[in-house]
C-alpha atoms as a PDB file:
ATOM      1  CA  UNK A   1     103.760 -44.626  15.944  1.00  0.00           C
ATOM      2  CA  UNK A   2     101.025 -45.644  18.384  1.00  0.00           C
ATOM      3  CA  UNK A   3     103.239 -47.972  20.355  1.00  0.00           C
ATOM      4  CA  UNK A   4     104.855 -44.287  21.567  1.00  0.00           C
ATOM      5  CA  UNK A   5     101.601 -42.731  22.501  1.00  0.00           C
ATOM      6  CA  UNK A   6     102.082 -43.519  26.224  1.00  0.00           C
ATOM      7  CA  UNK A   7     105.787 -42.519  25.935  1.00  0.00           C
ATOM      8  CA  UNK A   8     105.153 -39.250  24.596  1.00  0.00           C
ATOM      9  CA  UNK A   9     102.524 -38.409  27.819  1.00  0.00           C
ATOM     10  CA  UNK A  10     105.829 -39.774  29.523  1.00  0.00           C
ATOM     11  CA  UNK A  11     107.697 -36.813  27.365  1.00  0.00           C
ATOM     12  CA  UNK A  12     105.610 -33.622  28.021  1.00  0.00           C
ATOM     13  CA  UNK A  13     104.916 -34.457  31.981  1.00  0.00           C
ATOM     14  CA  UNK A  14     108.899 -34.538  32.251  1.00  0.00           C
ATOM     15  CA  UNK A  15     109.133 -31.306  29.880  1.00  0.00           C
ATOM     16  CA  UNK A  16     106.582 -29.679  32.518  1.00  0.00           C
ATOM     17  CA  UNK A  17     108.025 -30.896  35.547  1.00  0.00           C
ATOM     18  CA  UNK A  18     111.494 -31.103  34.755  1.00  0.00           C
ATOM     19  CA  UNK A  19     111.881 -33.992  37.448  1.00  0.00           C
ATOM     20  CA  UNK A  20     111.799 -37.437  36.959  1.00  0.00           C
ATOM     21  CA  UNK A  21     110.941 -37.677  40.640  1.00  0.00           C
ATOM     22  CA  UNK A  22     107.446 -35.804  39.692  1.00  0.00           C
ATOM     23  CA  UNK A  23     106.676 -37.015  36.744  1.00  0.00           C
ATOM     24  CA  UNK A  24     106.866 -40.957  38.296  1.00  0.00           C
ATOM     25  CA  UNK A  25     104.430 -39.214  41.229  1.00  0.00           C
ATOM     26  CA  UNK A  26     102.090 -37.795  38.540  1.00  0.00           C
ATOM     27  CA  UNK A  27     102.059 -40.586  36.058  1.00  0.00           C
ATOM     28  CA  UNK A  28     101.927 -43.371  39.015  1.00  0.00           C
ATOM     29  CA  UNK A  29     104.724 -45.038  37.754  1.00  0.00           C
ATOM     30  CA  UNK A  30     108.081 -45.937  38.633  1.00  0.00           C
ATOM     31  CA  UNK A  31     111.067 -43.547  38.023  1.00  0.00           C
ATOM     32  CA  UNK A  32     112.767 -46.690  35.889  1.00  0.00           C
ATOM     33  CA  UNK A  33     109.693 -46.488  33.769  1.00  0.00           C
ATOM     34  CA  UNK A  34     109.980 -42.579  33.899  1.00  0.00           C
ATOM     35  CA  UNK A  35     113.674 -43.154  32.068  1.00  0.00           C
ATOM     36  CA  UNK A  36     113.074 -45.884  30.060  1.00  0.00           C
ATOM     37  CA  UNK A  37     109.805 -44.074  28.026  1.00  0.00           C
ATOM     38  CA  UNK A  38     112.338 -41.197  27.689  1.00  0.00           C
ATOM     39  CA  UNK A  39     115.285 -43.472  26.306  1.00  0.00           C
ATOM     40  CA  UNK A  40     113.099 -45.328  23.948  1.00  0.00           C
ATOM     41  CA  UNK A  41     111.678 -41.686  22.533  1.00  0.00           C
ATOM     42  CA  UNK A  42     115.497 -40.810  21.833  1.00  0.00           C
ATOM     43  CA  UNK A  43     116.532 -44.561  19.684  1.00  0.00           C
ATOM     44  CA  UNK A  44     113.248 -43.639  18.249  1.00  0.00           C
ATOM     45  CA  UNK A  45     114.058 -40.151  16.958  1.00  0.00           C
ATOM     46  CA  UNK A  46     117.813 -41.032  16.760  1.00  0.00           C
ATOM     47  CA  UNK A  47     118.758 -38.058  19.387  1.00  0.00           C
ATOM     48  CA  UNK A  48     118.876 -36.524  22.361  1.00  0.00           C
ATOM     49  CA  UNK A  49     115.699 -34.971  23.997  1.00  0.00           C
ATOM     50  CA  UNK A  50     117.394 -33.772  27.556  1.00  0.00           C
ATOM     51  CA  UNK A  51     120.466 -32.987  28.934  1.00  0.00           C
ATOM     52  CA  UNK A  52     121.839 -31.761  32.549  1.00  0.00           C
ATOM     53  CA  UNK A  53     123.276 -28.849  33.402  1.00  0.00           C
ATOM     54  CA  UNK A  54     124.404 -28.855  36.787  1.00  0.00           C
ATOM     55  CA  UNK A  55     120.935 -30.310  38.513  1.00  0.00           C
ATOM     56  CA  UNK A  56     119.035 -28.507  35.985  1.00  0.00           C
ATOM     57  CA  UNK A  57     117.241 -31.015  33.540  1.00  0.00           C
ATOM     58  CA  UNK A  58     116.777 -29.124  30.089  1.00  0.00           C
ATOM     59  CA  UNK A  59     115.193 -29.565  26.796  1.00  0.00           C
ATOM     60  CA  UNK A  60     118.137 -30.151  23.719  1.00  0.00           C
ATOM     61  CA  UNK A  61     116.691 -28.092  20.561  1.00  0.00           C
ATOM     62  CA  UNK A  62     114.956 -31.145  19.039  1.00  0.00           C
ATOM     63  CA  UNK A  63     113.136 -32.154  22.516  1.00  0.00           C
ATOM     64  CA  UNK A  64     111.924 -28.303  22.411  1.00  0.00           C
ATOM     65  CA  UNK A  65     110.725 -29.084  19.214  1.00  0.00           C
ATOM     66  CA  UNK A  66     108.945 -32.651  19.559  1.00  0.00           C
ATOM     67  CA  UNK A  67     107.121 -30.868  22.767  1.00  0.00           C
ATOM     68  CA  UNK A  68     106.196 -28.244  21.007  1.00  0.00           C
ATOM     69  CA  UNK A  69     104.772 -30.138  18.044  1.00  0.00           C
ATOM     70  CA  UNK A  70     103.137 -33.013  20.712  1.00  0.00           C
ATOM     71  CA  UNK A  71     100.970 -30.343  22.956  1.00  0.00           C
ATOM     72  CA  UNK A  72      99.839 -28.865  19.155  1.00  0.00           C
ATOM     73  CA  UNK A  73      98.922 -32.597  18.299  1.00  0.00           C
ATOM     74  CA  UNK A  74      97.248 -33.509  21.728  1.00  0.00           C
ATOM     75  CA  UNK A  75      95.599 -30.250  22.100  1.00  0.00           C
ATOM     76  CA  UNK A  76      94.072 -30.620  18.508  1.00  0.00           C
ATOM     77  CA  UNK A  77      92.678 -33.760  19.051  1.00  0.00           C
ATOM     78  CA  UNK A  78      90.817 -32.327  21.997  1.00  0.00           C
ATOM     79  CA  UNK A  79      89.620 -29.152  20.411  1.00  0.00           C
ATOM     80  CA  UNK A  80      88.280 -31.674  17.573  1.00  0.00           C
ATOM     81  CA  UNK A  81      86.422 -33.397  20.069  1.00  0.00           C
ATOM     82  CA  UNK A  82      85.319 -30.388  21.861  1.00  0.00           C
ATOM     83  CA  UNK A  83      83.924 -29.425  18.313  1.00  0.00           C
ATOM     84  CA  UNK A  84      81.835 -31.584  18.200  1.00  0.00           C
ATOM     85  CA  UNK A  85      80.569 -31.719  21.480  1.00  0.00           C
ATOM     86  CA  UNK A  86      79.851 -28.537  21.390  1.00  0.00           C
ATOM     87  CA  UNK A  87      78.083 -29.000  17.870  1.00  0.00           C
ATOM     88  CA  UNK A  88      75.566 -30.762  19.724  1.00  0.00           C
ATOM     89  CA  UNK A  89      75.489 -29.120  23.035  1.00  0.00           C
ATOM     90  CA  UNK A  90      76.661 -25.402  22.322  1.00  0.00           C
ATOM     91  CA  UNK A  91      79.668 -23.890  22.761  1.00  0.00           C
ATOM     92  CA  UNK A  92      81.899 -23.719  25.980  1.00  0.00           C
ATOM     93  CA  UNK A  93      84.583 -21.481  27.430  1.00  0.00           C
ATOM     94  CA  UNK A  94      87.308 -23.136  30.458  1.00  0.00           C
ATOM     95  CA  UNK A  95      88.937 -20.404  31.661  1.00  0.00           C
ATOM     96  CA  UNK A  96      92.002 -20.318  34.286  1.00  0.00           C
ATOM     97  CA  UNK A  97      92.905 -17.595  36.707  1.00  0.00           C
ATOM     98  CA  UNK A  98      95.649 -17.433  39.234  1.00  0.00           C
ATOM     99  CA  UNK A  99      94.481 -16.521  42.739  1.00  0.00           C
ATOM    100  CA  UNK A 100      95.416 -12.741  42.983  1.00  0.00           C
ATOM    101  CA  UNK A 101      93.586 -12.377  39.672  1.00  0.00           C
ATOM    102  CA  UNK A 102      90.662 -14.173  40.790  1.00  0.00           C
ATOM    103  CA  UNK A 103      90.345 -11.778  43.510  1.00  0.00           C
ATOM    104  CA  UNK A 104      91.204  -8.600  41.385  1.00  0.00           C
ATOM    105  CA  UNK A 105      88.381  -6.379  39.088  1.00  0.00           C
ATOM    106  CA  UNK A 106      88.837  -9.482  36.153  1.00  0.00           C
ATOM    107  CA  UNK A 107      85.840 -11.811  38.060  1.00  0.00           C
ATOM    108  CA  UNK A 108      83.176  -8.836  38.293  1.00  0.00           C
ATOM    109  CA  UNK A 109      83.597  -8.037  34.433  1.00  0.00           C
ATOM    110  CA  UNK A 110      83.663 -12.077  33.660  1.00  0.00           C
ATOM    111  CA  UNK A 111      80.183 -12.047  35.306  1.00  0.00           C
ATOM    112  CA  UNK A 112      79.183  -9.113  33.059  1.00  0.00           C
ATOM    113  CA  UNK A 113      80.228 -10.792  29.961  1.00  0.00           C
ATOM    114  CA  UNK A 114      78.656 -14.170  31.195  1.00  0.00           C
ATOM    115  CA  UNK A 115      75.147 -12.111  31.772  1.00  0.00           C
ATOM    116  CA  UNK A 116      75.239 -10.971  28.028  1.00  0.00           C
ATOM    117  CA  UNK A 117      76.085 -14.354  26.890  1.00  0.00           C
ATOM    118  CA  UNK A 118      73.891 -17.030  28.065  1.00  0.00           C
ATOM    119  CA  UNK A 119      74.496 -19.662  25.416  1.00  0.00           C
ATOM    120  CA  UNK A 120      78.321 -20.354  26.152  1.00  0.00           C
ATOM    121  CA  UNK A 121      78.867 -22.647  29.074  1.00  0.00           C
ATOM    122  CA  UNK A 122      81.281 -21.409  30.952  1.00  0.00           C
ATOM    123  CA  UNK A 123      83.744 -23.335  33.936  1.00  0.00           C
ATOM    124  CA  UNK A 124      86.780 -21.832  36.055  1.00  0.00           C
ATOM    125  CA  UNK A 125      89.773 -22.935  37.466  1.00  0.00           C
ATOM    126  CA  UNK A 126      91.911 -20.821  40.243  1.00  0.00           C
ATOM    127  CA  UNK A 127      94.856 -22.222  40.649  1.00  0.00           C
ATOM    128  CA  UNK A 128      99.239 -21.606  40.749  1.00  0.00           C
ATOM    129  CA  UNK A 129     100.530 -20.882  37.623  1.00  0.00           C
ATOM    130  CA  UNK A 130     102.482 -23.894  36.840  1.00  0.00           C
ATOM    131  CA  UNK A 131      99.262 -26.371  36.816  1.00  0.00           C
ATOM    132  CA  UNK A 132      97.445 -22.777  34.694  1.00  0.00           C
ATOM    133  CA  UNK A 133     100.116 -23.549  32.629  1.00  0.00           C
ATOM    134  CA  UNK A 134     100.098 -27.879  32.378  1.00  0.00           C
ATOM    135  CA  UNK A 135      96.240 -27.383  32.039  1.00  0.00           C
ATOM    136  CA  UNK A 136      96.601 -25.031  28.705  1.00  0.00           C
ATOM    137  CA  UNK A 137      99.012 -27.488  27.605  1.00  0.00           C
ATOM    138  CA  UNK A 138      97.260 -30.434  28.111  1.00  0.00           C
ATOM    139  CA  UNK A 139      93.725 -29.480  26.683  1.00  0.00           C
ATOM    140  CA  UNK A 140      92.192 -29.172  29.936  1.00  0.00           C
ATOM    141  CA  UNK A 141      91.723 -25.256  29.576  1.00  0.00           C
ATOM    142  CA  UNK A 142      91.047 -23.101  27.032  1.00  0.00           C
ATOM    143  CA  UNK A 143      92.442 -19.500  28.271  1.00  0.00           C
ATOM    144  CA  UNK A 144      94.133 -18.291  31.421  1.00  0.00           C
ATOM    145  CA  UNK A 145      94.493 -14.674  32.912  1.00  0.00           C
ATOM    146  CA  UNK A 146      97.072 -14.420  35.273  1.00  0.00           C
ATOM    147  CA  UNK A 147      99.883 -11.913  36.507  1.00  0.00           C
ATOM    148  CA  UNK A 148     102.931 -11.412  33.731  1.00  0.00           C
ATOM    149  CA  UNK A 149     104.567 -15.093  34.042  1.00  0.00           C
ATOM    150  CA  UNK A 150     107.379 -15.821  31.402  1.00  0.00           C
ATOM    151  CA  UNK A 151     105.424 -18.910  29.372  1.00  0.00           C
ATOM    152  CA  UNK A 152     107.059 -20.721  26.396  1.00  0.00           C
ATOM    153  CA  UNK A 153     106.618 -17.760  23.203  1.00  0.00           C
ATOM    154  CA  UNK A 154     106.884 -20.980  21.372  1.00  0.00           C
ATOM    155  CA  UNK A 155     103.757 -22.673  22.909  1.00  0.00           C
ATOM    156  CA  UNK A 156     101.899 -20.135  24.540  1.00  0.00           C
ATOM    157  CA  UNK A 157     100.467 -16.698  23.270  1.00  0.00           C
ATOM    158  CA  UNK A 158     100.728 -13.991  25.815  1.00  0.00           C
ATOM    159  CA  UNK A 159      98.741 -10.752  25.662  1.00  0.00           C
ATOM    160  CA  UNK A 160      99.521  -7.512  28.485  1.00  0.00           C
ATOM    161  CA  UNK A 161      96.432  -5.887  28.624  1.00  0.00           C
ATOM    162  CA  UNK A 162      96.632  -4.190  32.454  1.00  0.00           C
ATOM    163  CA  UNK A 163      99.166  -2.880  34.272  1.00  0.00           C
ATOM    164  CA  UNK A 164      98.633  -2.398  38.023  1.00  0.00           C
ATOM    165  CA  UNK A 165     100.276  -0.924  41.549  1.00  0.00           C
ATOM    166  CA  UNK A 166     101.046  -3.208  44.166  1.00  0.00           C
ATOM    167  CA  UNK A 167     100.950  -1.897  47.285  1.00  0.00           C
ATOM    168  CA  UNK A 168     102.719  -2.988  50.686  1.00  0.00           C
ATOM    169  CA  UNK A 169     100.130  -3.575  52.974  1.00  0.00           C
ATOM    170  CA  UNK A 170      99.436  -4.092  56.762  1.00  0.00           C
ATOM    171  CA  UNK A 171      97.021  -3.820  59.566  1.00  0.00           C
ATOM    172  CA  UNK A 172      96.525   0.021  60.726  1.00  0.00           C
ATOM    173  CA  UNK A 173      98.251  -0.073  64.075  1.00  0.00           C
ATOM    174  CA  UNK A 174     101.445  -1.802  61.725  1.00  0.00           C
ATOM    175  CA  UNK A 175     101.323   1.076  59.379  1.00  0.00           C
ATOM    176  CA  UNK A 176     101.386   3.887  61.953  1.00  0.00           C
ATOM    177  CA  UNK A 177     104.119   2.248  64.044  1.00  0.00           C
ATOM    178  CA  UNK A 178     105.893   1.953  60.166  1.00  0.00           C
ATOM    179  CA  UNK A 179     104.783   5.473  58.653  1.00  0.00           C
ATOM    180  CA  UNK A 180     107.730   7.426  56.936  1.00  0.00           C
ATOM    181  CA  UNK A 181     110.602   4.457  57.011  1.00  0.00           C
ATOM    182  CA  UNK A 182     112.146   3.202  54.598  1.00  0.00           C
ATOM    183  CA  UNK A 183     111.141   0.226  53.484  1.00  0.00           C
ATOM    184  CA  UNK A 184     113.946  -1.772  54.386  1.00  0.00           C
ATOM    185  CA  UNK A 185     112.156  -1.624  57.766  1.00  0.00           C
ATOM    186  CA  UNK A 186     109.583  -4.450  57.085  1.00  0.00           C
ATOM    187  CA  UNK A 187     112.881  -7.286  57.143  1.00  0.00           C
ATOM    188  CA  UNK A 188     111.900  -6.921  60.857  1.00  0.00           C
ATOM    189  CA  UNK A 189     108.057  -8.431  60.199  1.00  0.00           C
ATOM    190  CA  UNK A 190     106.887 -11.006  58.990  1.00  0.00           C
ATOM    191  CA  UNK A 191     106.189 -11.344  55.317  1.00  0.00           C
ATOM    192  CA  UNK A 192     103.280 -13.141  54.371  1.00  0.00           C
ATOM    193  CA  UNK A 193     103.687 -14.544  50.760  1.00  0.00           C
ATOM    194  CA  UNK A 194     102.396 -16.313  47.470  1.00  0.00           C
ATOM    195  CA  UNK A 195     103.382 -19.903  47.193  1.00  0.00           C
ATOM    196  CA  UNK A 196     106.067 -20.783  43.967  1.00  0.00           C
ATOM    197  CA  UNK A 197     104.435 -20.490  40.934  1.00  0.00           C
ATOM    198  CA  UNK A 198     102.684 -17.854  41.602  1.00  0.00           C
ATOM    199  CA  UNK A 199     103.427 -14.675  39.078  1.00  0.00           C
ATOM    200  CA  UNK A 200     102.652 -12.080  42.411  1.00  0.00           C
ATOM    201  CA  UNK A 201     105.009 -14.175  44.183  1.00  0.00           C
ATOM    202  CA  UNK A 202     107.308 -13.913  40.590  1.00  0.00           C
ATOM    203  CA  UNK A 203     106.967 -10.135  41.108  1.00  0.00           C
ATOM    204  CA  UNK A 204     107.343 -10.328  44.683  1.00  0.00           C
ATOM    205  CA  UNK A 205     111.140 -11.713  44.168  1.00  0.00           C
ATOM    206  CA  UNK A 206     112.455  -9.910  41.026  1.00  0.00           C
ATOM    207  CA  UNK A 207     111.613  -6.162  43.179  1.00  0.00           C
ATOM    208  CA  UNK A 208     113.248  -8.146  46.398  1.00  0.00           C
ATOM    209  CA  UNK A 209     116.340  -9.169  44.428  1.00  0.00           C
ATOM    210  CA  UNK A 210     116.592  -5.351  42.739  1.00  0.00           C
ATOM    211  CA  UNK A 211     117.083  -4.300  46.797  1.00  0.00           C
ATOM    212  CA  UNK A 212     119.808  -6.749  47.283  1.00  0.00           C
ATOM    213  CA  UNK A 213     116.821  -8.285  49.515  1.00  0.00           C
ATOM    214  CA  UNK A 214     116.383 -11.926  50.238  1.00  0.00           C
ATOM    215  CA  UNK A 215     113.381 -14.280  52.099  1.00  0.00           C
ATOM    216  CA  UNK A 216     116.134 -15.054  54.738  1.00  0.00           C
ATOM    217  CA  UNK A 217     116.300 -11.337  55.734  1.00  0.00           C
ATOM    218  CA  UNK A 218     112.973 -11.110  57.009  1.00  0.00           C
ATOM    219  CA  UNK A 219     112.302 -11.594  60.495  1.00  0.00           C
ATOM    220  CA  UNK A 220     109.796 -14.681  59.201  1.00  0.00           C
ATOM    221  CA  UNK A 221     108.227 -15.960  55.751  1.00  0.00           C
ATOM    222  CA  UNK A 222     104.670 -17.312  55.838  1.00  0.00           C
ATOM    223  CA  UNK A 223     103.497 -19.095  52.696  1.00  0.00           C
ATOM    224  CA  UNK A 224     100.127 -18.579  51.832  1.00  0.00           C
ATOM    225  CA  UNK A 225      98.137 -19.809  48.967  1.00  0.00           C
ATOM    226  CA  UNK A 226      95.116 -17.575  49.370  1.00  0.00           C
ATOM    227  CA  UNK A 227      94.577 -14.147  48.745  1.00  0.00           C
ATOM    228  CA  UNK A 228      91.984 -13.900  51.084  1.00  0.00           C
ATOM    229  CA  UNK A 229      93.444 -15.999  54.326  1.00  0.00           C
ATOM    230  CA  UNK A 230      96.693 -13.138  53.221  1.00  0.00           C
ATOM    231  CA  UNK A 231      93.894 -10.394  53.744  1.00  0.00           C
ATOM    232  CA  UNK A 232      92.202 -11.588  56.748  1.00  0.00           C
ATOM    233  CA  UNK A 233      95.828 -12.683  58.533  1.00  0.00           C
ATOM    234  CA  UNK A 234      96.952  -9.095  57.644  1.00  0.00           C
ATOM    235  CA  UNK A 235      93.751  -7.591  59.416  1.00  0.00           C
ATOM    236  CA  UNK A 236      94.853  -9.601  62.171  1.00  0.00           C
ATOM    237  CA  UNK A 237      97.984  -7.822  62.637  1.00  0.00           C
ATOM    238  CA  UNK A 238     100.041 -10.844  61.284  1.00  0.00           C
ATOM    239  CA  UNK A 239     102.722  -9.150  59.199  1.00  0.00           C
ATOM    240  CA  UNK A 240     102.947  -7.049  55.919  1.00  0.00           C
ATOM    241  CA  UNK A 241     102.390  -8.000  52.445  1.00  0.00           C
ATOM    242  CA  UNK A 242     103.074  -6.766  48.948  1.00  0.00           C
ATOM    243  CA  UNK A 243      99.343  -7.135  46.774  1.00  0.00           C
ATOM    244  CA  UNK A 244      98.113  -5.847  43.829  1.00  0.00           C
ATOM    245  CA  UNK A 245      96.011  -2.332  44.439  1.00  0.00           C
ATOM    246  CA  UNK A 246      92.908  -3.885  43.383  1.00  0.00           C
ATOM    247  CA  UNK A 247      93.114  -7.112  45.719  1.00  0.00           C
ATOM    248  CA  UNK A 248      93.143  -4.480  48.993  1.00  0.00           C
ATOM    249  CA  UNK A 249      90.921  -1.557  47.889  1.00  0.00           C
ATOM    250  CA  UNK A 250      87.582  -2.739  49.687  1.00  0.00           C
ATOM    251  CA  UNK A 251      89.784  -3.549  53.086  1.00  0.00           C
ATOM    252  CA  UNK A 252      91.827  -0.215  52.318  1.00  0.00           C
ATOM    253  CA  UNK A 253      88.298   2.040  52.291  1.00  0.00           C
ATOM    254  CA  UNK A 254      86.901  -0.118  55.232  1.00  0.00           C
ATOM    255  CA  UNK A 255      89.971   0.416  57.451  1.00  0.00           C
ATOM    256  CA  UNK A 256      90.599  -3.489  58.054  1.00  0.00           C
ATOM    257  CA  UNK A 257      93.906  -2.411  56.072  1.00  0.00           C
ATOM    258  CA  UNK A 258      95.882   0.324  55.157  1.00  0.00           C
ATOM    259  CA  UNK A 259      98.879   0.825  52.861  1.00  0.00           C
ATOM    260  CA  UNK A 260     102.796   1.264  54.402  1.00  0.00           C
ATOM    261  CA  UNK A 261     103.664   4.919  53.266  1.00  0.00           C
ATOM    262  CA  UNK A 262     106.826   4.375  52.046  1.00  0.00           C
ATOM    263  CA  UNK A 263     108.484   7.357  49.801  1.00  0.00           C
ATOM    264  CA  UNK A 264     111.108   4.461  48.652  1.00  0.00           C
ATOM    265  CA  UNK A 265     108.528   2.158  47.242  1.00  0.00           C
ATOM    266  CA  UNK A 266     106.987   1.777  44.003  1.00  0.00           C
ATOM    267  CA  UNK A 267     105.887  -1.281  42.152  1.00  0.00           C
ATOM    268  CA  UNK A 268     103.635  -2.161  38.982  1.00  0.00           C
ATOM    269  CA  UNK A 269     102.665  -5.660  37.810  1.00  0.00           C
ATOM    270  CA  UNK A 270     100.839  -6.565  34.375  1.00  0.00           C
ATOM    271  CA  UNK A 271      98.345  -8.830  34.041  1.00  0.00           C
ATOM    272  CA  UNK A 272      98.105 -11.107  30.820  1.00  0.00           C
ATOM    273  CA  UNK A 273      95.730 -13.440  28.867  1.00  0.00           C
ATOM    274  CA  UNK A 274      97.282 -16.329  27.743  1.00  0.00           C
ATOM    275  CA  UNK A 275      96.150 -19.301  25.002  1.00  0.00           C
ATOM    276  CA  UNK A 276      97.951 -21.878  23.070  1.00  0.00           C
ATOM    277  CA  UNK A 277      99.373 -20.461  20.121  1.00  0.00           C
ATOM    278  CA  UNK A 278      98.365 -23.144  17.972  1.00  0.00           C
ATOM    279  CA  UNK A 279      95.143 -23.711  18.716  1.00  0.00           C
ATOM    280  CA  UNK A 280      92.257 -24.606  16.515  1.00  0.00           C
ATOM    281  CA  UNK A 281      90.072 -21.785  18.575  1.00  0.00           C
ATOM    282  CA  UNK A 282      92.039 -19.178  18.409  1.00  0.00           C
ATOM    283  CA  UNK A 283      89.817 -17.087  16.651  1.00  0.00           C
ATOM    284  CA  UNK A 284      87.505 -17.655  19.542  1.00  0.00           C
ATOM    285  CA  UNK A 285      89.318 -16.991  22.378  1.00  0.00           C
ATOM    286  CA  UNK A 286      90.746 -13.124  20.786  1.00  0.00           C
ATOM    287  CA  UNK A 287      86.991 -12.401  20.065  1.00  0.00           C
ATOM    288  CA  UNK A 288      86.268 -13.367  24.007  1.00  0.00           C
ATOM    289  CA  UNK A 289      88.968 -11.372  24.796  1.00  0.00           C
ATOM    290  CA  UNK A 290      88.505  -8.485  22.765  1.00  0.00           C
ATOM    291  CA  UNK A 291      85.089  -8.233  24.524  1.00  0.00           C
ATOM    292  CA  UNK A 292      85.888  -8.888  27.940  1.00  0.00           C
ATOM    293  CA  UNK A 293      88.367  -5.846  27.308  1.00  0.00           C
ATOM    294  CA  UNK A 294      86.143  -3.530  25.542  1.00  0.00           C
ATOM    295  CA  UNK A 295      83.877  -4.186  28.499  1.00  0.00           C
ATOM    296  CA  UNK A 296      86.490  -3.245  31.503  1.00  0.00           C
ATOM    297  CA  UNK A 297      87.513  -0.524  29.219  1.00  0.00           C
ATOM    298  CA  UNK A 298      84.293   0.916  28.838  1.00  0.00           C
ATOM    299  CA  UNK A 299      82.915   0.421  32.319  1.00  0.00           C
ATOM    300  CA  UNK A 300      86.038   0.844  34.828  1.00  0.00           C
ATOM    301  CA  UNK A 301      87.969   3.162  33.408  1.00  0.00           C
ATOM    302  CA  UNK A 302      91.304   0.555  33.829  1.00  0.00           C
ATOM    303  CA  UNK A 303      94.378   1.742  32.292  1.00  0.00           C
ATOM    304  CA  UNK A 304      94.617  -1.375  29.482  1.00  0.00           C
ATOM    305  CA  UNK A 305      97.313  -2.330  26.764  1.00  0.00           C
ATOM    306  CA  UNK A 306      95.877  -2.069  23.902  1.00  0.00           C
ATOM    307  CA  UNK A 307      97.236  -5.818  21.475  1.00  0.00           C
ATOM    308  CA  UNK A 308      96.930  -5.862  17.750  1.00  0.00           C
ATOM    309  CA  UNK A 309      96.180  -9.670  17.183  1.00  0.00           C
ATOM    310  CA  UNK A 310      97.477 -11.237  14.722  1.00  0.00           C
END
């Protein structure tokens, strides 16, 4: 019914957000409004989309369903016109990265495969997770590679093709004065960290929580949405940080940085490549993918996961 449409943009903000508070801020309207879309949706389809439990807004099985069966029908439309768009002006790749990925060996073999493709046009995102993940939903994006983030298997197809160390990291004069402890000894520094939404920082707090370790035993937690500002603070001899092996190796061999030897530590992370499983291009994006992984295969010699698509 068209007289929904705007009530069903209502619907998937809210299933993103899962805050009426956030999805009045992001729709600029009120949070009345915000309920009232939702309540009309439900005497429309004659049932419950949401529920509480505790503080914790959740989908009811038919409101996972209508959102799953709305992003198919909004993301169709703008595949069709993306068609043919790109019918007249050639075709066109938008491709999301989180920031540790964007500064990881993924950009340098992106820039190979752009090279050897010259008729695709090509734009990039870096950005949190969480708006990654509203942007593949929405349309806006047509693939994302990020750090292992638990997505939706409903919406979103999720492909490990790297696994990676992470490495706790300092400036040289921090590692010396740290060399040989056990890592429990960095709740006395200060831990410079991912923002939420973030899959590092997702990785970051599943190995902290397998310690028994919490943010509020460190001595102080700085936020930080960059990789690089992380990098450069670190070389200052701000604190310690847990990165992935390939975001530190240039400051590692140029002795800005060096890794904590810590016998008690030891942490991988996969990286993934994500798309809407129902998309109209899905064909597309496994060929891009197949060659962007043939490529790092073939030319870094990167432990990969090899995927059988479907």
């Amino acid at each position: 019914c068209v007289m929904l449409d705007y009530r069903i943009y209502t619907f998937i903000s809210l299933c993103e957000t899962r805050s009426y508070t956030k999805t009045a801020e992001q729709l600029h309207i009120s949070q009345p409004s915000v309920s009232q879309h939702i309540k009309a949706l439900e005497q429309h389809y004659g049932c419950d989309l949401f529920y509480f439990e505790g503080r914790n807004l959740k989908l009811t099985k038919e409101g996972r369903y209508l959102y799953q069966k709305e992003v198919g029908i909004m993301t169709n439309e703008k595949e069709i016109e993306s068609y043919i768009e790109q019918m007249a002006n050639g075709k066109h790749l938008r491709i999301g990265m989180t920031p540790s990925v964007s500064e990881s060996f993924v950009p340098k073999y992106l820039a190979a495969y752009i090279r050897k493709n010259a008729e695709i046009h090509f734009q990039f995102l870096v950005d949190d997770m969480q708006q990654l993940r509203g942007n593949l939903a929405n349309g806006t994006l047509d693939v994302v590679f990020s750090e292992q983030f638990f997505l939706n298997g409903s919406i979103f197809e999720q492909h490990i093709y790297h696994q990676e160390q992470l490495t706790l990291v300092s400036d040289p004069a921090t590692a010396a004065r740290l060399y040989g402890r056990s890592v429990s000894a960095i709740l006395k520094e200060t831990l410079l960290l991912p923002p939420e939404g973030s899959g590092l920082r997702e990785i970051i707090m599943h190995w902290l929580n397998s310690r028994s370790m919490a943010l509020t035993d460190f001595e102080r937690v700085i936020v930080v949405n960059s990789i690089t500002m992380i990098r450069e603070m670190l070389a200052q001899q701000i604190g310690v940080s847990i990165l992935f092996e390939s975001n530190v190796r240039e400051d590692v061999q140029n002795r800005r940085l060096q890794r904590l030897q810590m016998d008690d530590f030891f942490l991988w992370g996969n990286f993934q490549f994500v798309y809407l499983k129902e998309s109209l291009s899905k064909d597309l994006y496994t060929d891009f993918f197949r060659d962007f992984q043939n490529m790092v295969t073939e030319h870094a010699h990167l432990p990969t996961v090899p995927y059988q698509f479907n």
